[in-house]
C-alpha atoms as a PDB file:
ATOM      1  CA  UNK A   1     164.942 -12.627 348.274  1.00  0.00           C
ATOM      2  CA  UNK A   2     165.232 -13.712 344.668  1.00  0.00           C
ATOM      3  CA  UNK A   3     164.096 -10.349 343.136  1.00  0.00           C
ATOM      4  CA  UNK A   4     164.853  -6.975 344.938  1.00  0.00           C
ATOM      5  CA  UNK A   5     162.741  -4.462 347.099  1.00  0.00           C
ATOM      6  CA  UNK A   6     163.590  -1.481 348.703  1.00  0.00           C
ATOM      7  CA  UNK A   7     163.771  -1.751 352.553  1.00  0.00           C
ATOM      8  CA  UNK A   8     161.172  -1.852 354.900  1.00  0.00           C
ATOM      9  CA  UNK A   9     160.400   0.577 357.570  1.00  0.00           C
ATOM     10  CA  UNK A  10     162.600  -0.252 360.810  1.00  0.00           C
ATOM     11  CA  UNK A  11     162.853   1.393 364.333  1.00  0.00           C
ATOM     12  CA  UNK A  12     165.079   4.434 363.994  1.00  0.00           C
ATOM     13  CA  UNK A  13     168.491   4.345 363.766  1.00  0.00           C
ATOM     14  CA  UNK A  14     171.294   2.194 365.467  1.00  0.00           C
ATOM     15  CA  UNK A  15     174.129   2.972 367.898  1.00  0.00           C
ATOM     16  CA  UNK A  16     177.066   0.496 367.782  1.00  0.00           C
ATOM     17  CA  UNK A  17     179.164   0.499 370.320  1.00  0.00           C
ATOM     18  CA  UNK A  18     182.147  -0.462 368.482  1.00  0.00           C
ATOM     19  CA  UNK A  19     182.182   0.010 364.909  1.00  0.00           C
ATOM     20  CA  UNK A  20     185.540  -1.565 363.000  1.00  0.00           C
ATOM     21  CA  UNK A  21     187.046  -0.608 359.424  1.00  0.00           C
ATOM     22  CA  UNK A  22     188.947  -2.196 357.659  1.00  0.00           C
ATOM     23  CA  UNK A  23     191.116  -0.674 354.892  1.00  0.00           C
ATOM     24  CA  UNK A  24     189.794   2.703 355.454  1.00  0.00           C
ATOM     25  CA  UNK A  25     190.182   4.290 351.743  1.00  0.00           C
ATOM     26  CA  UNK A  26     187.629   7.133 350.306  1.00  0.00           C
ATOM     27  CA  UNK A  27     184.636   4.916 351.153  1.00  0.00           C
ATOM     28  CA  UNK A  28     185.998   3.575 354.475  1.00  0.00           C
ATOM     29  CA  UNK A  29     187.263   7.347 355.864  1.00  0.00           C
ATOM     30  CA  UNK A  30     183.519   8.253 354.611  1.00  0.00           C
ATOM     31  CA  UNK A  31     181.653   5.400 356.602  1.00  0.00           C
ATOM     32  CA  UNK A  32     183.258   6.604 359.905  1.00  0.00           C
ATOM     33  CA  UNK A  33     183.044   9.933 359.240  1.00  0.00           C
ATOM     34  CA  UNK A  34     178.836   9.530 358.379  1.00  0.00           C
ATOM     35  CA  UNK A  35     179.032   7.072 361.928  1.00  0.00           C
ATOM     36  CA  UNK A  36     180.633   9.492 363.874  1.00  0.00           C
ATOM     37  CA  UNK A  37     178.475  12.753 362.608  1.00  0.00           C
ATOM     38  CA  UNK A  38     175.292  10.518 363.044  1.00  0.00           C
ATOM     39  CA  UNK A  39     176.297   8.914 366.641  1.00  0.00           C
ATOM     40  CA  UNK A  40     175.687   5.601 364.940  1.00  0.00           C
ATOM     41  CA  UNK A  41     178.821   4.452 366.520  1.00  0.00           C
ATOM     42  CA  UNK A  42     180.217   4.962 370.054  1.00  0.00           C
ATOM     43  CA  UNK A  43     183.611   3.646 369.168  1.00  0.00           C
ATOM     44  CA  UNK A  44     185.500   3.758 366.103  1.00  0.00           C
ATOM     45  CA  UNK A  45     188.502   1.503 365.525  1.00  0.00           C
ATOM     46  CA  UNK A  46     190.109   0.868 361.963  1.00  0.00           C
ATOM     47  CA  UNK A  47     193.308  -0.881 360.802  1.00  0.00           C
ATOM     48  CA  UNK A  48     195.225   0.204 357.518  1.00  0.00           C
ATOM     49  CA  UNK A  49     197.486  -2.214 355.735  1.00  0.00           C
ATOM     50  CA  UNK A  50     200.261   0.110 355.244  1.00  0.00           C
ATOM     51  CA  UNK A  51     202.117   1.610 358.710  1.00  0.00           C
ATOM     52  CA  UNK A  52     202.228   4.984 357.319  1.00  0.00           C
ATOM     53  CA  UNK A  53     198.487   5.164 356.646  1.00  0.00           C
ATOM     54  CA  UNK A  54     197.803   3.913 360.568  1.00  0.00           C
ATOM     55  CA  UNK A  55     200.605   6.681 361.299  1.00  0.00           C
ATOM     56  CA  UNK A  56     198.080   9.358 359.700  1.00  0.00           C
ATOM     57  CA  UNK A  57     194.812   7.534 360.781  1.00  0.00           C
ATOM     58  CA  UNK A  58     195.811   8.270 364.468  1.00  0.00           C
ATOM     59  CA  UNK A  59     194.996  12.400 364.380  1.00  0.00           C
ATOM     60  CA  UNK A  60     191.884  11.953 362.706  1.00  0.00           C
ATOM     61  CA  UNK A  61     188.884  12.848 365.114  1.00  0.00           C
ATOM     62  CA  UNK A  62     186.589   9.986 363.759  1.00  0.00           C
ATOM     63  CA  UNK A  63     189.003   7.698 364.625  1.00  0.00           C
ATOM     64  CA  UNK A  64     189.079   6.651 368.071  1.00  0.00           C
ATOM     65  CA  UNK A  65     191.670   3.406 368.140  1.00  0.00           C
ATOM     66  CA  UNK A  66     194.401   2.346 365.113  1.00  0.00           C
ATOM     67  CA  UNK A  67     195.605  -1.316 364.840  1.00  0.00           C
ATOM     68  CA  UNK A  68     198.225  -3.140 363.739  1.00  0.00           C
ATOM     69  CA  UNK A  69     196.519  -6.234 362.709  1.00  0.00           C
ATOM     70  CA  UNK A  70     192.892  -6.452 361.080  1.00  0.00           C
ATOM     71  CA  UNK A  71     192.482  -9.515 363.863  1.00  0.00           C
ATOM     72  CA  UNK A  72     192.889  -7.234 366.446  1.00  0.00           C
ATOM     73  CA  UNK A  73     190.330  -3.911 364.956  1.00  0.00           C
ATOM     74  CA  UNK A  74     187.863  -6.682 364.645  1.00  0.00           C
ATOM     75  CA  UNK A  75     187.756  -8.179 368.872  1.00  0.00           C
ATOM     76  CA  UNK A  76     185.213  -6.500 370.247  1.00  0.00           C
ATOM     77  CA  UNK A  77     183.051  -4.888 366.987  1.00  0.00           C
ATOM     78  CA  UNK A  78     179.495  -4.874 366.706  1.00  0.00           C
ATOM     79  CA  UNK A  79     179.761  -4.321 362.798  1.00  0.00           C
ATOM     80  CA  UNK A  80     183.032  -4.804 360.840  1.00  0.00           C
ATOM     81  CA  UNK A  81     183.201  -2.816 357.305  1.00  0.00           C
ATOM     82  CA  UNK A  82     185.976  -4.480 354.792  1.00  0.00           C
ATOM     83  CA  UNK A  83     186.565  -1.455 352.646  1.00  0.00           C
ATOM     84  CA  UNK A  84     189.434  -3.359 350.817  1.00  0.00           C
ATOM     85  CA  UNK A  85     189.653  -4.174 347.281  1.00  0.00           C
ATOM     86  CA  UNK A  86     187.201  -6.971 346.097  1.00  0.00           C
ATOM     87  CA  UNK A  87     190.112  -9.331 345.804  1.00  0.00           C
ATOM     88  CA  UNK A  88     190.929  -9.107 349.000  1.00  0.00           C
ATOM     89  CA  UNK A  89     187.721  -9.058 350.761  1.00  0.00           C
ATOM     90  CA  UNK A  90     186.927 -12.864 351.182  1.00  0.00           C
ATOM     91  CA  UNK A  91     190.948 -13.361 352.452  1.00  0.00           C
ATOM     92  CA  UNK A  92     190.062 -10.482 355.219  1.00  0.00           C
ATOM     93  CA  UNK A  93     186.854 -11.853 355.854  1.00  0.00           C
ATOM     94  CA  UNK A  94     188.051 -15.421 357.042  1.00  0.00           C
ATOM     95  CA  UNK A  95     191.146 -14.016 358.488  1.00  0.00           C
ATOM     96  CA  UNK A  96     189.312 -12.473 361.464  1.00  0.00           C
ATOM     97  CA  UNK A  97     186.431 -14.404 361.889  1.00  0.00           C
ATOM     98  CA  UNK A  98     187.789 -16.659 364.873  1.00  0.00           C
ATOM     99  CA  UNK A  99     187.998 -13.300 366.366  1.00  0.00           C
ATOM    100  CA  UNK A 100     184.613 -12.082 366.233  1.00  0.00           C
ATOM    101  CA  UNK A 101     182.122 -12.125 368.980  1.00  0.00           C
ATOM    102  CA  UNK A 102     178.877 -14.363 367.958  1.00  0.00           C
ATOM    103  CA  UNK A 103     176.745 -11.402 367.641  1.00  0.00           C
ATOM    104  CA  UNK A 104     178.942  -9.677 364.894  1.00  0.00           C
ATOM    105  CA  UNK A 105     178.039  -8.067 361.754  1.00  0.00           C
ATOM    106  CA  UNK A 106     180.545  -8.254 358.702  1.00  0.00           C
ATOM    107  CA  UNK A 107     180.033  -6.398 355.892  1.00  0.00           C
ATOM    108  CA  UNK A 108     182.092  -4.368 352.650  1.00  0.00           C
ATOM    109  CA  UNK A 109     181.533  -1.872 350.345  1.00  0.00           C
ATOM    110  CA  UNK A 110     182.328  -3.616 346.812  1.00  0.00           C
ATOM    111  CA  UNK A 111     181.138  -3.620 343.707  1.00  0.00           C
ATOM    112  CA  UNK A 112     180.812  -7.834 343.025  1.00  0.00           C
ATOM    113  CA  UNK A 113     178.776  -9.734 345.382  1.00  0.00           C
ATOM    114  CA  UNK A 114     177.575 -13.024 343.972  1.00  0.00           C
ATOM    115  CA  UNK A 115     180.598 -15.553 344.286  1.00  0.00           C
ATOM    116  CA  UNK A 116     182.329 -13.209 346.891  1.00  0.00           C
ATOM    117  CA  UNK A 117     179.120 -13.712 349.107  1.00  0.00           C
ATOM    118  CA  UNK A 118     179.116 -17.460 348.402  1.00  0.00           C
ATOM    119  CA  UNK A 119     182.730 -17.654 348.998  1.00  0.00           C
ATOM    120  CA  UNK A 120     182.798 -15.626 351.918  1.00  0.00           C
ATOM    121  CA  UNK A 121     179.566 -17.563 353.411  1.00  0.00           C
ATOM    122  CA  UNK A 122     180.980 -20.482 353.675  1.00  0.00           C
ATOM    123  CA  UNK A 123     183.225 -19.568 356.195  1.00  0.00           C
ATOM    124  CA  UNK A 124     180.697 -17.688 358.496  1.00  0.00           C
ATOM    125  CA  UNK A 125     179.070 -20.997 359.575  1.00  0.00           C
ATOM    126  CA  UNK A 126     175.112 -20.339 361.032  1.00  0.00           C
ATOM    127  CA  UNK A 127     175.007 -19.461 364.297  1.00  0.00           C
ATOM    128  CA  UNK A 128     177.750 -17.515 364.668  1.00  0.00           C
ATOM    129  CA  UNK A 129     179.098 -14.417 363.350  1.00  0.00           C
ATOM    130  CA  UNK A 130     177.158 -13.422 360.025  1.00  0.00           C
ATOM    131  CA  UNK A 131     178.397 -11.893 356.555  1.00  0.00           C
ATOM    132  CA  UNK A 132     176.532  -9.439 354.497  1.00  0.00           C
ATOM    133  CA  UNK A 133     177.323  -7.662 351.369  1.00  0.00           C
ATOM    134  CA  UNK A 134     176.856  -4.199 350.945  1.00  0.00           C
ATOM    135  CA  UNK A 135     177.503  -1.505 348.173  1.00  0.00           C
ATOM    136  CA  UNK A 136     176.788   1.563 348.331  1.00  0.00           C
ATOM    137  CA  UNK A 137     176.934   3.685 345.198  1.00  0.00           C
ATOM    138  CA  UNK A 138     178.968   6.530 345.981  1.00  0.00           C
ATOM    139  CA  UNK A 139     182.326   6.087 344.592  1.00  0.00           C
ATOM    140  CA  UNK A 140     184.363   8.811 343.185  1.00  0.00           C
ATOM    141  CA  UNK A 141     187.203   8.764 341.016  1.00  0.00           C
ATOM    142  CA  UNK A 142     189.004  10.767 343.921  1.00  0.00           C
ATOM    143  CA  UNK A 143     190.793   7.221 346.353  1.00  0.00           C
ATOM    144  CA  UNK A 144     192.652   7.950 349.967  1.00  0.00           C
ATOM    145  CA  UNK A 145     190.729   8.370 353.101  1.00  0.00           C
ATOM    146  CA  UNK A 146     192.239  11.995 352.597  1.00  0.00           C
ATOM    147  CA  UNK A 147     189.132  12.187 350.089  1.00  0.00           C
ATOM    148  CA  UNK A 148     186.727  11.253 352.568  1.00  0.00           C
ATOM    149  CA  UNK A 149     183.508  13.148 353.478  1.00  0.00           C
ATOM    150  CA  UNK A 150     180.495  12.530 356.250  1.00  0.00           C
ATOM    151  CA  UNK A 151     177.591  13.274 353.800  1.00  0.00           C
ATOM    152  CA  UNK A 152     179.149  11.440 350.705  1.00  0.00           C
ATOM    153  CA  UNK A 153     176.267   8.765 351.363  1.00  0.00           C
ATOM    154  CA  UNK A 154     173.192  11.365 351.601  1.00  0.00           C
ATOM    155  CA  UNK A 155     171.274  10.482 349.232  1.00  0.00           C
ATOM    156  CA  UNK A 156     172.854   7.424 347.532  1.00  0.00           C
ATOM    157  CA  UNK A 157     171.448   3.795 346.519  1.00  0.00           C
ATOM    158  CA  UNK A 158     173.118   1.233 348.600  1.00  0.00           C
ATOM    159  CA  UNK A 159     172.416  -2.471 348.122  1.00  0.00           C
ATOM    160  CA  UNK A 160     172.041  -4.495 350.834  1.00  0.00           C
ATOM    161  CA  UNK A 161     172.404  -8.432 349.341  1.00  0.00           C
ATOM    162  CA  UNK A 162     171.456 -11.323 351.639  1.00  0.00           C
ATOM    163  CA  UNK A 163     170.877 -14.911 351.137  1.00  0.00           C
ATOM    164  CA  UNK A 164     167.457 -16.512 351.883  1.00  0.00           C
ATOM    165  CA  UNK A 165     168.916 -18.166 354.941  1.00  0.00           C
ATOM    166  CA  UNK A 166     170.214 -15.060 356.411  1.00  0.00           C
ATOM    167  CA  UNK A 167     169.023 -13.836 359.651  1.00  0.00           C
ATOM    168  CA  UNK A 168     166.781 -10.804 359.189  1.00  0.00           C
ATOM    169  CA  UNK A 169     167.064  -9.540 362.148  1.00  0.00           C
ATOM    170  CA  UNK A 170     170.679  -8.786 361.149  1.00  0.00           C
ATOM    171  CA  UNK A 171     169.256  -7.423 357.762  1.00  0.00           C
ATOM    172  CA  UNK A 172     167.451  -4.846 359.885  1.00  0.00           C
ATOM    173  CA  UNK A 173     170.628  -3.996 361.725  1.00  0.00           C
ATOM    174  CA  UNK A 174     172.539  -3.321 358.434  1.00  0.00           C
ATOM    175  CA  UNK A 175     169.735  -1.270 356.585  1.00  0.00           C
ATOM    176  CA  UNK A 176     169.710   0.694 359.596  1.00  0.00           C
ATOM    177  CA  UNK A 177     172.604   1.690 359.955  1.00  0.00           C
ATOM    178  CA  UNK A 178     173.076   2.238 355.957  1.00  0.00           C
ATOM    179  CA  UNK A 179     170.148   4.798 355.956  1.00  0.00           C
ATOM    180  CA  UNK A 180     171.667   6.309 359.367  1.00  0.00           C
ATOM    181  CA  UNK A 181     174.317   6.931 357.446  1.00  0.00           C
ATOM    182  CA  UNK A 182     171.855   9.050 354.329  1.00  0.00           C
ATOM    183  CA  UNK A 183     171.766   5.653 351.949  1.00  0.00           C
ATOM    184  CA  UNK A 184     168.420   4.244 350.346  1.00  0.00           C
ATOM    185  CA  UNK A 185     168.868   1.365 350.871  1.00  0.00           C
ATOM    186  CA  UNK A 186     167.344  -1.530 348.401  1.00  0.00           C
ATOM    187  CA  UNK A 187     167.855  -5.533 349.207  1.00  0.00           C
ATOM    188  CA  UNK A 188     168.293  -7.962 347.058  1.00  0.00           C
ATOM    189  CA  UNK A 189     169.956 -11.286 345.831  1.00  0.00           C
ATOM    190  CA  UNK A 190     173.668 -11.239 345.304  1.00  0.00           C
ATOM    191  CA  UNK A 191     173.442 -12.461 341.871  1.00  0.00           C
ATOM    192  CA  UNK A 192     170.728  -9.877 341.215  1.00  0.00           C
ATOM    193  CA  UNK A 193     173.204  -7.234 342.189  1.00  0.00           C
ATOM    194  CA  UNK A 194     175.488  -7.900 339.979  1.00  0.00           C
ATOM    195  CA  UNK A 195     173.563  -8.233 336.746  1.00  0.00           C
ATOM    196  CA  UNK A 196     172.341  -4.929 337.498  1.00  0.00           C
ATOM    197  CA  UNK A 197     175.984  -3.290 338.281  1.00  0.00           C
ATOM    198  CA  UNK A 198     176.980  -4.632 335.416  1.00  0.00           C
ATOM    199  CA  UNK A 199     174.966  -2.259 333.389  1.00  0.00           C
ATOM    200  CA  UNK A 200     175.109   1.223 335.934  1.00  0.00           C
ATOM    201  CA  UNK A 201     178.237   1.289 336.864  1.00  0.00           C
ATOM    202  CA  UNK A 202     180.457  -0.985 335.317  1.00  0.00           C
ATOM    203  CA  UNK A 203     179.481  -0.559 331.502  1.00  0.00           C
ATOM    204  CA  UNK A 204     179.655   2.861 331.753  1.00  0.00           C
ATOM    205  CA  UNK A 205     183.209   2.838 333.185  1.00  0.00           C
ATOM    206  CA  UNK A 206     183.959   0.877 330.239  1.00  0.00           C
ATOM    207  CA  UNK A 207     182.179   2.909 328.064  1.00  0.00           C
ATOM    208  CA  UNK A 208     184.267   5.736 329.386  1.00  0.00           C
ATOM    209  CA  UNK A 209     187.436   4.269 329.469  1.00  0.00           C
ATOM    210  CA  UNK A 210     187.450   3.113 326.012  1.00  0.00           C
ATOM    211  CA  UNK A 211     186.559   6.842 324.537  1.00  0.00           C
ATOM    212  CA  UNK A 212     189.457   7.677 326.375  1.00  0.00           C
ATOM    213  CA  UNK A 213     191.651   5.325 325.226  1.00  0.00           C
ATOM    214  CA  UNK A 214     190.570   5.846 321.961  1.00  0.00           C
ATOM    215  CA  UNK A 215     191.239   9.287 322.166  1.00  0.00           C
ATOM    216  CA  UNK A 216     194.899   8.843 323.456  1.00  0.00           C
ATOM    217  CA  UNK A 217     195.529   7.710 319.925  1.00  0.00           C
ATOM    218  CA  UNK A 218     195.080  10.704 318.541  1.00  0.00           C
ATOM    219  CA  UNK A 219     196.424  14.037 318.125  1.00  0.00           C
ATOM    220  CA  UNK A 220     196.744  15.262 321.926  1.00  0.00           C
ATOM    221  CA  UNK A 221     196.017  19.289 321.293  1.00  0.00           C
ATOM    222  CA  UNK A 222     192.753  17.710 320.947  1.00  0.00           C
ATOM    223  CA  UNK A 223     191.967  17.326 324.672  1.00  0.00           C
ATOM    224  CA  UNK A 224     192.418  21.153 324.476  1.00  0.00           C
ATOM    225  CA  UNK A 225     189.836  21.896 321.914  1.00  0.00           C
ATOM    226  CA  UNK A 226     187.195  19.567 323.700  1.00  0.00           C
ATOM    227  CA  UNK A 227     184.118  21.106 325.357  1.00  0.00           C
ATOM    228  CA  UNK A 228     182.322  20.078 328.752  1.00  0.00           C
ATOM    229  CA  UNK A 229     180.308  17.427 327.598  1.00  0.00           C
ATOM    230  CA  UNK A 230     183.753  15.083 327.314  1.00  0.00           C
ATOM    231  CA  UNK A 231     184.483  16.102 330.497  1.00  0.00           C
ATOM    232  CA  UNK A 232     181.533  14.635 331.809  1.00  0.00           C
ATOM    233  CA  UNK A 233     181.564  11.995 329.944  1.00  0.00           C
ATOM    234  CA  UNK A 234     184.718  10.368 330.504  1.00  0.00           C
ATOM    235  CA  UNK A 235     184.790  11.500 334.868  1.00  0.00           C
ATOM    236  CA  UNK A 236     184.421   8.206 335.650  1.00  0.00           C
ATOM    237  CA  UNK A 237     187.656   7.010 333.441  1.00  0.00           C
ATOM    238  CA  UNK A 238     190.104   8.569 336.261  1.00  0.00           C
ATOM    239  CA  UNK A 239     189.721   5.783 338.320  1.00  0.00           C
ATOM    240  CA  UNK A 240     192.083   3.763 339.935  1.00  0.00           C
ATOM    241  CA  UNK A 241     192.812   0.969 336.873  1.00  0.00           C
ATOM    242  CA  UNK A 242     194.526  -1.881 339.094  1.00  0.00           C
ATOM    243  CA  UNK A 243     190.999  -1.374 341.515  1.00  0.00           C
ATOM    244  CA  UNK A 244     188.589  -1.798 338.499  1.00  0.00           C
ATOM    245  CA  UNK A 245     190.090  -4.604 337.102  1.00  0.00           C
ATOM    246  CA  UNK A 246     190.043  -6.511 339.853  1.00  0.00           C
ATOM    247  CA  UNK A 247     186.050  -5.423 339.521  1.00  0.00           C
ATOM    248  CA  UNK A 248     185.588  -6.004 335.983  1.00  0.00           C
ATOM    249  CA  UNK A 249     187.641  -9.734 336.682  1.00  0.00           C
ATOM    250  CA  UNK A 250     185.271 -10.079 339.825  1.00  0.00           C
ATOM    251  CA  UNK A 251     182.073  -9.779 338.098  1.00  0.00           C
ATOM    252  CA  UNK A 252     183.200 -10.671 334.541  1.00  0.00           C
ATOM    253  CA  UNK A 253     180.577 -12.911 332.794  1.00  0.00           C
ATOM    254  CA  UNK A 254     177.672 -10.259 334.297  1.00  0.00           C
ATOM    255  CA  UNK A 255     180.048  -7.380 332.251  1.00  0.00           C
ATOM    256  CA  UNK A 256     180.449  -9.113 329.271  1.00  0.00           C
ATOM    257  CA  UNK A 257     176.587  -9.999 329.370  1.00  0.00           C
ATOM    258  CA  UNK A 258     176.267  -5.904 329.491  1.00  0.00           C
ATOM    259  CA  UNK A 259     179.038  -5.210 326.584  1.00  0.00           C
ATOM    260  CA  UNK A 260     177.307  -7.440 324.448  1.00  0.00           C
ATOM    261  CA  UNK A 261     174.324  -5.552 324.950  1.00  0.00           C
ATOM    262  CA  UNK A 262     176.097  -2.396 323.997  1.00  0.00           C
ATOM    263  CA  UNK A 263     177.520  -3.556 321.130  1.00  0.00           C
ATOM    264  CA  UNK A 264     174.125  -4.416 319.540  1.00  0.00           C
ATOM    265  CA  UNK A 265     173.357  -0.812 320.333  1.00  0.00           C
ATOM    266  CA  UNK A 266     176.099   0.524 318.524  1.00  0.00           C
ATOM    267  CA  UNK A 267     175.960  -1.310 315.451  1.00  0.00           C
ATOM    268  CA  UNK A 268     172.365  -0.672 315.210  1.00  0.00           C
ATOM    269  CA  UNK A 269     173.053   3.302 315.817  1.00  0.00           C
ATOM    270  CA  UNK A 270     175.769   2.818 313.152  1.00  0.00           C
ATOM    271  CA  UNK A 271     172.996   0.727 310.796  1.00  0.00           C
ATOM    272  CA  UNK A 272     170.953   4.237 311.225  1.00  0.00           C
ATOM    273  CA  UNK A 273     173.656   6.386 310.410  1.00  0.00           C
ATOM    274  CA  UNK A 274     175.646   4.840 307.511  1.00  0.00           C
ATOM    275  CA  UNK A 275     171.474   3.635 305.848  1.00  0.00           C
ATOM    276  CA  UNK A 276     170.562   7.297 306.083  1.00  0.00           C
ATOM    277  CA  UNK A 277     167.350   5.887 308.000  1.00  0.00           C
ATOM    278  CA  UNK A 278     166.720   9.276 310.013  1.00  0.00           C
ATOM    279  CA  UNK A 279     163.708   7.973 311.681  1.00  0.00           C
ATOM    280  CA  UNK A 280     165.883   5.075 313.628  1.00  0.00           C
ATOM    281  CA  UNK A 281     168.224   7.447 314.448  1.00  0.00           C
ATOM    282  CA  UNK A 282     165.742   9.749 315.981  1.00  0.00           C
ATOM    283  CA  UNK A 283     164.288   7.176 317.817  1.00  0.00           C
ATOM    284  CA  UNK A 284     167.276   5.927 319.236  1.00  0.00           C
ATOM    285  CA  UNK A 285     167.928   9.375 320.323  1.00  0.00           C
ATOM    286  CA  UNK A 286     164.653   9.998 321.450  1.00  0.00           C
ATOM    287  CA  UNK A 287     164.730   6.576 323.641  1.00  0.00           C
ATOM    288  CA  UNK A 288     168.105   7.924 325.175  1.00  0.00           C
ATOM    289  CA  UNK A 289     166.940  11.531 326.300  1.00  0.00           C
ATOM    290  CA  UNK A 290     163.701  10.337 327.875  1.00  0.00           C
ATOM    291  CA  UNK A 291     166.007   7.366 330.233  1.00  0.00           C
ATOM    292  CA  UNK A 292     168.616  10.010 330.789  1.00  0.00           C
ATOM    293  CA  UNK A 293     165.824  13.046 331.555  1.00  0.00           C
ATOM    294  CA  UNK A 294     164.329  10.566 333.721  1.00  0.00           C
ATOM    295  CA  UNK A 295     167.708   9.497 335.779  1.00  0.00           C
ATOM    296  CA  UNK A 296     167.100  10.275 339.752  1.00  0.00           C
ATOM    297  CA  UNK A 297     169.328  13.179 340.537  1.00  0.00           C
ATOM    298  CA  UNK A 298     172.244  12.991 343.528  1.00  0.00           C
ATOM    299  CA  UNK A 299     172.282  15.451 346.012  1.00  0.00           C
END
């Protein structure tokens, strides 16, 4: 699985009889939700690190059991989802594996996969439980499981990132119940993944967050004069900042990779601008409308 490939055709959907999330946040409120519309679950049970969180978590109809411990939401799951930050995912990970069944599935939802996976795998020995990374791309600036919706996955790419050695009769499992769920799903190598996050989603938080904070040092009646477009521009920047620098420190030499990149597009659209040299500046143009014209829409 060195390159990447979209999934290949399975038999239907799956039903798990338990399904287990951990840290339920935006995305982890939204996988159960999706499960529980879909029937791809028969039993939901999640655990939140803060009491007042499980407190809430109890009245919700997609939730069908709230723990006190993460150990004790995983005993018994068919598929565990760690929807916690990516520092904490590999800490989660080995903390309940002695309590998994040997058929388990554990997966997350971040945004780094290549030394999490590694880290993670070497504490789900073969033949036993099994880890797999997923991401799905359908974040939002929005965080809470208040902010969580059943179809926020119709549509979406998710990445499903195995190693060679891993099972792929498990792979199946998790693609299927990913596109139960409305992802298209695409598999490929960890490492893969994150060279290309890197550049979709992580660069262009960056990109947005520095516009912003270039902005704060100006004159703020200008946020009031802005049109749309900034709007659009900088969604993206509202994000939770302690969440994406644990990303951008997760996957840092793949994002610096990317900002170099950038930066040789920037000084050559500044080369075009300050040598009058209309035709490069056109093109560059040009080259950017037909990649954005050309960008899959989300439903």
């Amino acid at each position: 699985m060195a390159g990447h490939c979209p999934a290949a055709p399975f038999a239907g959907p799956v039903v798990l009889d338990q399904l287990t999330i951990l840290a339920p946040g935006l995305l982890g409120a939204s996988v159960a939700m999706a499960a529980r519309q879909s029937g791809s679950a028969r039993r939901i049970v999640v655990w939140a690190r803060r009491p007042e969180v499980r407190v809430q978590l109890e009245s919700l109809p997609w939730c069908d059991a709230v723990c006190p411990t993460p150990e004790e939401a995983a005993r018994g799951a068919a598929l565990v989802v760690i929807c916690a930050p990516v520092e904490n995912i590999p800490t989660l990970a080995a903390q309940i594996r002695p309590h998994l069944s040997a058929s388990a599935i554990v997966t997350d939802v971040g945004s780094v996969k290549g030394e999490l996976c590694r880290r993670i795998q070497s504490d789900y020995p073969a033949g036993g439980p099994v880890f797999i990374g997923s991401h799905p791309m359908a974040g939002s600036e929005k965080t809470g499981h208040e902010a969580g919706s059943a179809t926020l996955f119709k549509g979406r790419a998710c990445f499903v990132t195995p190693f060679d050695e891993t099972p792929p009769a498990t792979v199946e499992t998790l693609v299927r119940f990913w596109h139960a769920l409305g992802c298209e799903i695409t598999t490929m190598h960890p490492d893969r993944h994150d060279e290309i996050v890197a550049h979709v989603s992580h660069l262009p938080h960056l990109a947005a967050a520095c516009l912003c904070s270039l902005l704060a040092t100006k004159n703020p009646d200008w946020r009031n004069l802005a049109g749309p477009g900034l709007r659009d521009t900088t969604r993206v920047a509202s994000g939770d900042p302690r969440l994406w620098r644990g990303i951008l420190n997760a996957n840092r030499d793949e994002v610096l990779r990317a900002l170099r990149t950038y930066q040789d597009e920037l000084q050559a659209l500044h080369a075009a601008l300050a040598n009058r040299n209309d035709l490069e500046l056109l093109a560059i143009l040009e080259r950017s409308k037909t990649w954005r014209d050309k960008l899959r829409p989300i439903p």
